[in-house]
N, C-alpha and C. Protein backbone atom coordinates (compact mmCIF):
# COMPACT_ATOMS: atom_id res chain seq x y z
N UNK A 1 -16.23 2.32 8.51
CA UNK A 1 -15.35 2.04 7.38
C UNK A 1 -16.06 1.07 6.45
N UNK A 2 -15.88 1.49 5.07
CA UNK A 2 -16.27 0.32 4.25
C UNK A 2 -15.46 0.07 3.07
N UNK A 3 -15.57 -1.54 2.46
CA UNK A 3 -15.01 -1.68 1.81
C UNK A 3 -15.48 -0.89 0.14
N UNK A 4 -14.14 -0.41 -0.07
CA UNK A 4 -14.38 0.14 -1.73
C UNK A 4 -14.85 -0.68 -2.79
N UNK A 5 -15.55 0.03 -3.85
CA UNK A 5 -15.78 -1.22 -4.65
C UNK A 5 -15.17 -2.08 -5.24
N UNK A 6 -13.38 -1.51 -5.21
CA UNK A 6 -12.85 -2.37 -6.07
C UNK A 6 -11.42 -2.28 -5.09
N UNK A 7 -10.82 -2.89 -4.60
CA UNK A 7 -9.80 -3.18 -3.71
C UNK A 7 -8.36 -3.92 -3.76
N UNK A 8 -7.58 -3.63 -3.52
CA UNK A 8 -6.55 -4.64 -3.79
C UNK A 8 -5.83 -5.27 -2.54
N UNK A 9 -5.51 -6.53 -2.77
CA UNK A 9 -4.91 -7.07 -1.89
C UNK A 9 -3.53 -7.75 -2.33
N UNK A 10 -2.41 -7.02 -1.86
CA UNK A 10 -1.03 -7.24 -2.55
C UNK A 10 -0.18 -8.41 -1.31
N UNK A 11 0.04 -9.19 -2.51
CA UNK A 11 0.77 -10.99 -2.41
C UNK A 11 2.56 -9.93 -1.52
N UNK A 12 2.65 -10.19 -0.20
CA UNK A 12 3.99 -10.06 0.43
C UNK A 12 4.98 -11.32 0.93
N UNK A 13 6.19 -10.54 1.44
CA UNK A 13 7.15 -11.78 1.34
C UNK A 13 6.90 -12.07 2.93
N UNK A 14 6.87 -11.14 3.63
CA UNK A 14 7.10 -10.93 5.01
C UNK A 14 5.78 -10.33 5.43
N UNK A 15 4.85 -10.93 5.90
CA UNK A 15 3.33 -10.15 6.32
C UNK A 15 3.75 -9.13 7.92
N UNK A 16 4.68 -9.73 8.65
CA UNK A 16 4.60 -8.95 9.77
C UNK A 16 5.46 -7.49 9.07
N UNK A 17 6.93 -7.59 8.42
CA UNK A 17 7.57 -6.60 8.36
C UNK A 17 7.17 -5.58 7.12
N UNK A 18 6.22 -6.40 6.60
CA UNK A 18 5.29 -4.97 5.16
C UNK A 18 4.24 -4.52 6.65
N UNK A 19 3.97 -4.89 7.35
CA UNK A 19 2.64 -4.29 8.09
C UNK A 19 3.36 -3.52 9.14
N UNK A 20 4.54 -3.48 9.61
CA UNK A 20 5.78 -2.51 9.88
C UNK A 20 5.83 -1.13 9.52
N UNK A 21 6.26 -1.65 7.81
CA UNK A 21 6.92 -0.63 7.17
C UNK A 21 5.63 0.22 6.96
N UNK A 22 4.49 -0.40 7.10
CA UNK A 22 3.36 0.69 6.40
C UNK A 22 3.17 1.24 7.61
N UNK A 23 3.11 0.76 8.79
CA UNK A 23 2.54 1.32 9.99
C UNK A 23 3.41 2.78 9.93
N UNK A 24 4.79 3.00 10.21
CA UNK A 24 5.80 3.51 10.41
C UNK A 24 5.15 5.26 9.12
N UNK A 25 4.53 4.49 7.85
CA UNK A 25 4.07 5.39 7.30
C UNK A 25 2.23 5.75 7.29
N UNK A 26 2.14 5.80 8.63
CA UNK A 26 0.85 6.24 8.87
C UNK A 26 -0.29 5.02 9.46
N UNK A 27 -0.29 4.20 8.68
CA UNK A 27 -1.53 3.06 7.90
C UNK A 27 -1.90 2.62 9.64
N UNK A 28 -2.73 1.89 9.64
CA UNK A 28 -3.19 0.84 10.93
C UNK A 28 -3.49 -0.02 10.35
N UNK A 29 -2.89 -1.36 10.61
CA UNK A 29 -3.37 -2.88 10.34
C UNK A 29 -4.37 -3.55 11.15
N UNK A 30 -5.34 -3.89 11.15
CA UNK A 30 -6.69 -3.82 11.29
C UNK A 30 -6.39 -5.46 12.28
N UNK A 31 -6.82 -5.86 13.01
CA UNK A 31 -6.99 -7.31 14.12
C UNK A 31 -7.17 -8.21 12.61
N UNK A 32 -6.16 -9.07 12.71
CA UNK A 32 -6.71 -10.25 11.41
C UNK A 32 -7.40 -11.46 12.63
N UNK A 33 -8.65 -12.33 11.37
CA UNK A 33 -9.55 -12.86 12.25
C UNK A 33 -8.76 -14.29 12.57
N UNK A 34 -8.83 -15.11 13.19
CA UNK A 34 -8.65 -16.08 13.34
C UNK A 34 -7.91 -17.19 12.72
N UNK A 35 -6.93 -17.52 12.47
CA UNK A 35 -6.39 -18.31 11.61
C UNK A 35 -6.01 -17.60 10.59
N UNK A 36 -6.10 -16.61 10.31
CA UNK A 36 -5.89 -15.94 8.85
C UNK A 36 -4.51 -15.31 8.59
N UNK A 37 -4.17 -15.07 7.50
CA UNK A 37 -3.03 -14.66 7.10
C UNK A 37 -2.83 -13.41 6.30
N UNK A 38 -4.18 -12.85 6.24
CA UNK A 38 -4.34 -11.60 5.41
C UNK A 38 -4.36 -10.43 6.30
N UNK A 39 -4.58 -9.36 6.04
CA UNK A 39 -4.63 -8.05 7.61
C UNK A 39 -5.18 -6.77 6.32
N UNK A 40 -6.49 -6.08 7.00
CA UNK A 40 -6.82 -5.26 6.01
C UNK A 40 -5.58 -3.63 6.88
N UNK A 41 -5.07 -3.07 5.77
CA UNK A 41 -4.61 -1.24 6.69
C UNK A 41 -5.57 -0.30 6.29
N UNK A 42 -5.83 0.56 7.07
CA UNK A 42 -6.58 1.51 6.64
C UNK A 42 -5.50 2.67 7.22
N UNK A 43 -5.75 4.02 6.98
CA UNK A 43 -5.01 5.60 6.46
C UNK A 43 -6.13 6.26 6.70
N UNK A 44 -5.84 6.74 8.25
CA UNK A 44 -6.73 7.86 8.25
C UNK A 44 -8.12 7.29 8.81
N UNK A 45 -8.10 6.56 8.92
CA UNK A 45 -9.46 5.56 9.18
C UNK A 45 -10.52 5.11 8.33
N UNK A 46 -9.87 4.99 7.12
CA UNK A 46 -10.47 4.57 5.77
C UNK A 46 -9.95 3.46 5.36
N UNK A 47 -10.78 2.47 4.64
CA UNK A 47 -10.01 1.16 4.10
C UNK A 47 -9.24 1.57 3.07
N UNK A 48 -7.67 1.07 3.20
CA UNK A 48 -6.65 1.51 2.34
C UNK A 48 -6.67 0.46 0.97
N UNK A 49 -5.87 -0.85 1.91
CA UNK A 49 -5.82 -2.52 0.68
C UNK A 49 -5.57 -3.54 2.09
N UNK A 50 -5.28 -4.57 1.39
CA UNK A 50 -5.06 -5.77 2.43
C UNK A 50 -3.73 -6.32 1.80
N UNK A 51 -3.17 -6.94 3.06
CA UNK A 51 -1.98 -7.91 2.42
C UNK A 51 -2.17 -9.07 2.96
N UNK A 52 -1.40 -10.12 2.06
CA UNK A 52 -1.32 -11.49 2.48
C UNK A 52 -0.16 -11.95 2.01
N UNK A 53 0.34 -12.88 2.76
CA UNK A 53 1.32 -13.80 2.82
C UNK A 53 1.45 -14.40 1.48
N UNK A 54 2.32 -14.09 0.42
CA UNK A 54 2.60 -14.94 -1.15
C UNK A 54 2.66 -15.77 -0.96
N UNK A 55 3.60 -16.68 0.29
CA UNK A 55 3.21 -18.25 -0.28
C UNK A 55 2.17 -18.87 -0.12
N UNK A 56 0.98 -17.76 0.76
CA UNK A 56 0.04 -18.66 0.89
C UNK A 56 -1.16 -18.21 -0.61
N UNK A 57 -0.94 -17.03 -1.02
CA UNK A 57 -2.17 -17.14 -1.95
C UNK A 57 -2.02 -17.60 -3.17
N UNK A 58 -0.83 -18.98 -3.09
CA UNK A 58 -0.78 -19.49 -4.13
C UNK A 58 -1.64 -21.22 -3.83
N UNK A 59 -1.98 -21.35 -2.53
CA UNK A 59 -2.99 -22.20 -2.62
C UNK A 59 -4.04 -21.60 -1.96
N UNK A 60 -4.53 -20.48 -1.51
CA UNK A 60 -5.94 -20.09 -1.59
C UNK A 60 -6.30 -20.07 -3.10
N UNK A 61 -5.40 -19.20 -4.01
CA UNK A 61 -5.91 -19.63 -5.34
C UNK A 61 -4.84 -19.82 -6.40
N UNK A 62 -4.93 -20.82 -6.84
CA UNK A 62 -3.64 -21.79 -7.57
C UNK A 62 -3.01 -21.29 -8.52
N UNK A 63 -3.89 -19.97 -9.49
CA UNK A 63 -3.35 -19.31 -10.61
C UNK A 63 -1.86 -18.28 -9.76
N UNK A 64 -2.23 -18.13 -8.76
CA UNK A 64 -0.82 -16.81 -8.06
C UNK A 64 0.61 -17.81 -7.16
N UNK A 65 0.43 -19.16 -7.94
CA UNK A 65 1.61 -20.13 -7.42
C UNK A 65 2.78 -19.50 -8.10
N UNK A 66 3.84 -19.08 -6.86
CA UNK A 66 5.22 -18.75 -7.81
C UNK A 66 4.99 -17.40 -8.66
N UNK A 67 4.14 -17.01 -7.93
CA UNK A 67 3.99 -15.45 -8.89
C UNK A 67 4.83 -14.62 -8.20
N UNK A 68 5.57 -13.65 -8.40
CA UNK A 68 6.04 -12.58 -8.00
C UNK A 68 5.83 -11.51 -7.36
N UNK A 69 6.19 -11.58 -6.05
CA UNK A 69 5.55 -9.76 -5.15
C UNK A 69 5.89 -8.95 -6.58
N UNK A 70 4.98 -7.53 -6.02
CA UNK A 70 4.83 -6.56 -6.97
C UNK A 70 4.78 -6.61 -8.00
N UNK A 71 3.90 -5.60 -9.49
CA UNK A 71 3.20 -5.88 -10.33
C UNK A 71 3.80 -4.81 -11.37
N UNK A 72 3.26 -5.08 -12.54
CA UNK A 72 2.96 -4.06 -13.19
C UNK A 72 2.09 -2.98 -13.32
N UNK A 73 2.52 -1.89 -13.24
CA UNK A 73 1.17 -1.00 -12.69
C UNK A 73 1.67 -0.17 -11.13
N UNK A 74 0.53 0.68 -11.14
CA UNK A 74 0.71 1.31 -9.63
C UNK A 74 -0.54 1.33 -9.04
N UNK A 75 0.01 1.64 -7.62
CA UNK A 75 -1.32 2.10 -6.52
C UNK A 75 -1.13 3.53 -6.00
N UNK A 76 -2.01 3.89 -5.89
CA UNK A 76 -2.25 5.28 -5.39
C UNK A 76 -2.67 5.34 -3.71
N UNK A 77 -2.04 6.46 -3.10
CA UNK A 77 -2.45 7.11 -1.48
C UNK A 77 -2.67 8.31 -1.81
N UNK A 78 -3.74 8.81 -1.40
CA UNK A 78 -4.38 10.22 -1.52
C UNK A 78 -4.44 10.73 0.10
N UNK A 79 -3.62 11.80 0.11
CA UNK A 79 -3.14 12.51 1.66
C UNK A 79 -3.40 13.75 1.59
N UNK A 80 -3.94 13.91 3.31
CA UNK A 80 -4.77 15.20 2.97
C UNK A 80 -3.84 16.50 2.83
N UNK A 81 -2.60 16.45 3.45
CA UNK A 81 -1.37 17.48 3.16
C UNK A 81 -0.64 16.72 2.39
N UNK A 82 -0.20 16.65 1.34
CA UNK A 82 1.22 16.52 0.51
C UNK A 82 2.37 16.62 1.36
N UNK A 83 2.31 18.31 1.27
CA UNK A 83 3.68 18.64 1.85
C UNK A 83 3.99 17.97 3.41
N UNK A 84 3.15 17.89 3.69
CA UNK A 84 3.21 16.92 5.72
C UNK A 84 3.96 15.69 5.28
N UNK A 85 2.95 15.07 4.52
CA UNK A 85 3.29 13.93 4.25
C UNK A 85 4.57 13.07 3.69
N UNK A 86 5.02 14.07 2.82
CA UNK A 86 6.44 13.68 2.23
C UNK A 86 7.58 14.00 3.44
N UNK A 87 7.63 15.12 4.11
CA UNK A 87 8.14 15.48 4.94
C UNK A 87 8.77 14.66 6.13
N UNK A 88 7.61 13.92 6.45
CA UNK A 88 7.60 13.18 7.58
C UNK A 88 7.60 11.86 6.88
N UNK A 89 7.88 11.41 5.88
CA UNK A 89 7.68 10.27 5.75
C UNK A 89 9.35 9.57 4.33
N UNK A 90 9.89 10.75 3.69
CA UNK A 90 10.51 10.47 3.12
C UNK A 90 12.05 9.73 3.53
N UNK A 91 11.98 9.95 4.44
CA UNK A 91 13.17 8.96 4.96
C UNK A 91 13.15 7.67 5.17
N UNK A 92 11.43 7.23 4.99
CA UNK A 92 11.37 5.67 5.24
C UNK A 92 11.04 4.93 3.87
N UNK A 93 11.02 5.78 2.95
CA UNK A 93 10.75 5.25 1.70
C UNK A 93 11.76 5.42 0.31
N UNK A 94 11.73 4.32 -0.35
CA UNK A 94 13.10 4.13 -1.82
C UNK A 94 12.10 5.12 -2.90
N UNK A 95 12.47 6.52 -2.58
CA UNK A 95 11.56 7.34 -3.84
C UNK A 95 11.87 7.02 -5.03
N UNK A 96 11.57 6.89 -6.03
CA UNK A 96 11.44 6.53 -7.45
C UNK A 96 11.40 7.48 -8.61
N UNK A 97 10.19 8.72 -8.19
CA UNK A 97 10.11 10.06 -8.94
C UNK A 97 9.75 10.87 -8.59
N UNK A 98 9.91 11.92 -8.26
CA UNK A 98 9.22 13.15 -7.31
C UNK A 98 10.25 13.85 -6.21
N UNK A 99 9.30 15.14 -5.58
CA UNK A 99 7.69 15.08 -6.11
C UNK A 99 8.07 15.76 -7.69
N UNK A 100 6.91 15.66 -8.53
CA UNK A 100 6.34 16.31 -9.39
C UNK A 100 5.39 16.49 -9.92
N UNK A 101 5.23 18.02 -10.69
CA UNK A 101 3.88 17.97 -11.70
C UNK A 101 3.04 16.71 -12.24
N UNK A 102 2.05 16.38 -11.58
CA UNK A 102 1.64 14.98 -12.28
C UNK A 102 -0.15 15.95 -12.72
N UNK A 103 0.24 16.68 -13.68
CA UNK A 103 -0.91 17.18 -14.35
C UNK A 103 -2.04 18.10 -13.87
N UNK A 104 -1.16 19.18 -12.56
CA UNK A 104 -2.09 20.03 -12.09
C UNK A 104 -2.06 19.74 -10.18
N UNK A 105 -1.20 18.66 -10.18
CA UNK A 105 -1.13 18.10 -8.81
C UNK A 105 0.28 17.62 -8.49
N UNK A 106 0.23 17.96 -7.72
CA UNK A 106 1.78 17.00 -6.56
C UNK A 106 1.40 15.04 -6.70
N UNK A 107 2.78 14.59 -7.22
CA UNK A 107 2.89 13.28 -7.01
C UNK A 107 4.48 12.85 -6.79
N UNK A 108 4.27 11.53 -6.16
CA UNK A 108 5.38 11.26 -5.42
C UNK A 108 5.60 9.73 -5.65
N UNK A 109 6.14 8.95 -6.20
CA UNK A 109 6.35 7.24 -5.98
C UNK A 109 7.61 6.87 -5.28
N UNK A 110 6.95 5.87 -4.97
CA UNK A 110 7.85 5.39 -4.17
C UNK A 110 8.17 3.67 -4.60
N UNK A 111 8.57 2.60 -3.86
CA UNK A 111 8.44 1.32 -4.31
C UNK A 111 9.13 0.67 -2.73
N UNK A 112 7.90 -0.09 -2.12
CA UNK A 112 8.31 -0.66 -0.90
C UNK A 112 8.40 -1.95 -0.95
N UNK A 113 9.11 -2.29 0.26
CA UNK A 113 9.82 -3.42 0.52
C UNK A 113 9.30 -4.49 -0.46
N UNK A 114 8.34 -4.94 -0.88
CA UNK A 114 7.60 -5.93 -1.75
C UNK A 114 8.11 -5.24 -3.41
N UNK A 115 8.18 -4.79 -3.63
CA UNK A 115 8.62 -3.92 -4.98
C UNK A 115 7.17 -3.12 -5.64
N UNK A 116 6.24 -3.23 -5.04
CA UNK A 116 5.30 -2.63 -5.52
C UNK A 116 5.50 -0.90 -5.46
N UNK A 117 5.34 -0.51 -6.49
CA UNK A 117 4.81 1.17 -7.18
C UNK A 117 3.98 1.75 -6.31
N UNK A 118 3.97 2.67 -5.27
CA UNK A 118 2.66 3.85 -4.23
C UNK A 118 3.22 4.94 -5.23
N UNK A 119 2.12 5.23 -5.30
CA UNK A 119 2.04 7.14 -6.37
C UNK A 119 1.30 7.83 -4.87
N UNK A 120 1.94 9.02 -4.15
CA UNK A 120 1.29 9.52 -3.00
C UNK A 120 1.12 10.72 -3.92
N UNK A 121 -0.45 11.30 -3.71
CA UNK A 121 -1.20 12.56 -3.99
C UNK A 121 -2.00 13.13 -3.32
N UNK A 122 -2.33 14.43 -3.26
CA UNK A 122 -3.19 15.04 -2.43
C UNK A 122 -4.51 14.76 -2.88
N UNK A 123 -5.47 14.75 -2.37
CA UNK A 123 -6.77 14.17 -1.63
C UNK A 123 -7.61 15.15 -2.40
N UNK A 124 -8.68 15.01 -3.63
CA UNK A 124 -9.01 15.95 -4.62
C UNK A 124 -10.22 15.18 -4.88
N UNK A 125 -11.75 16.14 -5.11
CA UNK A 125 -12.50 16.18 -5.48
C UNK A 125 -12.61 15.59 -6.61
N UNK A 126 -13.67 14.65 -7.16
CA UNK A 126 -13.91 14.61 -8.78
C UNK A 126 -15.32 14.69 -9.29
């Protein structure tokens, strides 16, 4: 596994019960090291994102004090069946839009426990 070049790591309220809710939808939360408060998931056995504890990454870094779980914007999961995936998984998630035409492809959002935006799509060449 390696890390992508560009990664996100989303500020949660509850680090054990977001690493729950994702498990429940596939993900594996990875051994966090020692003292730490962050946990990388990976999907499939690929690095997905990492989460960490909000109140703490407002003093790892001082600009995200009092900032708000979830953002403006979305994140994307690319799954190798769509149709599996929604199937088996739509009962654990607050859908938002979908599925639909998202320009030649199946897409699906959702918005979990943290309020953050997942756009789920099938797994496509570029």
């Amino acid at each position: 596994m390696h890390t992508p070049t560009v990664s996100a790591c989303l500020g949660v309220k509850d680090l054990d019960a977001t690493i729950g809710y994702y498990e429940k939808l596939g993900f594996t939360a990875q051994p966090a090291p020692t003292g730490a408060y962050i946990r990388v998931l990976t999907y499939g056995g690929e690095f997905a994102f990492m989460l960490q504890q909000a109140d703490l990454l407002g003093i790892w870094l001082p600009p995200l004090k009092d900032t708000p779980t979830g953002c403006c914007g979305m994140h994307y999961l690319a799954v190798d069946n769509f149709d599996t995936w929604t199937e088996e998984h739509a009962a654990h998630i607050d859908v938002v839009k979908g599925p639909v035409d998202a320009g030649g492809h199946q897409a699906l959002y959702f918005r979990d426990l943290n309020g953050y935006l997942i756009g789920v799509t099938p797994k496509t060449q570029h």
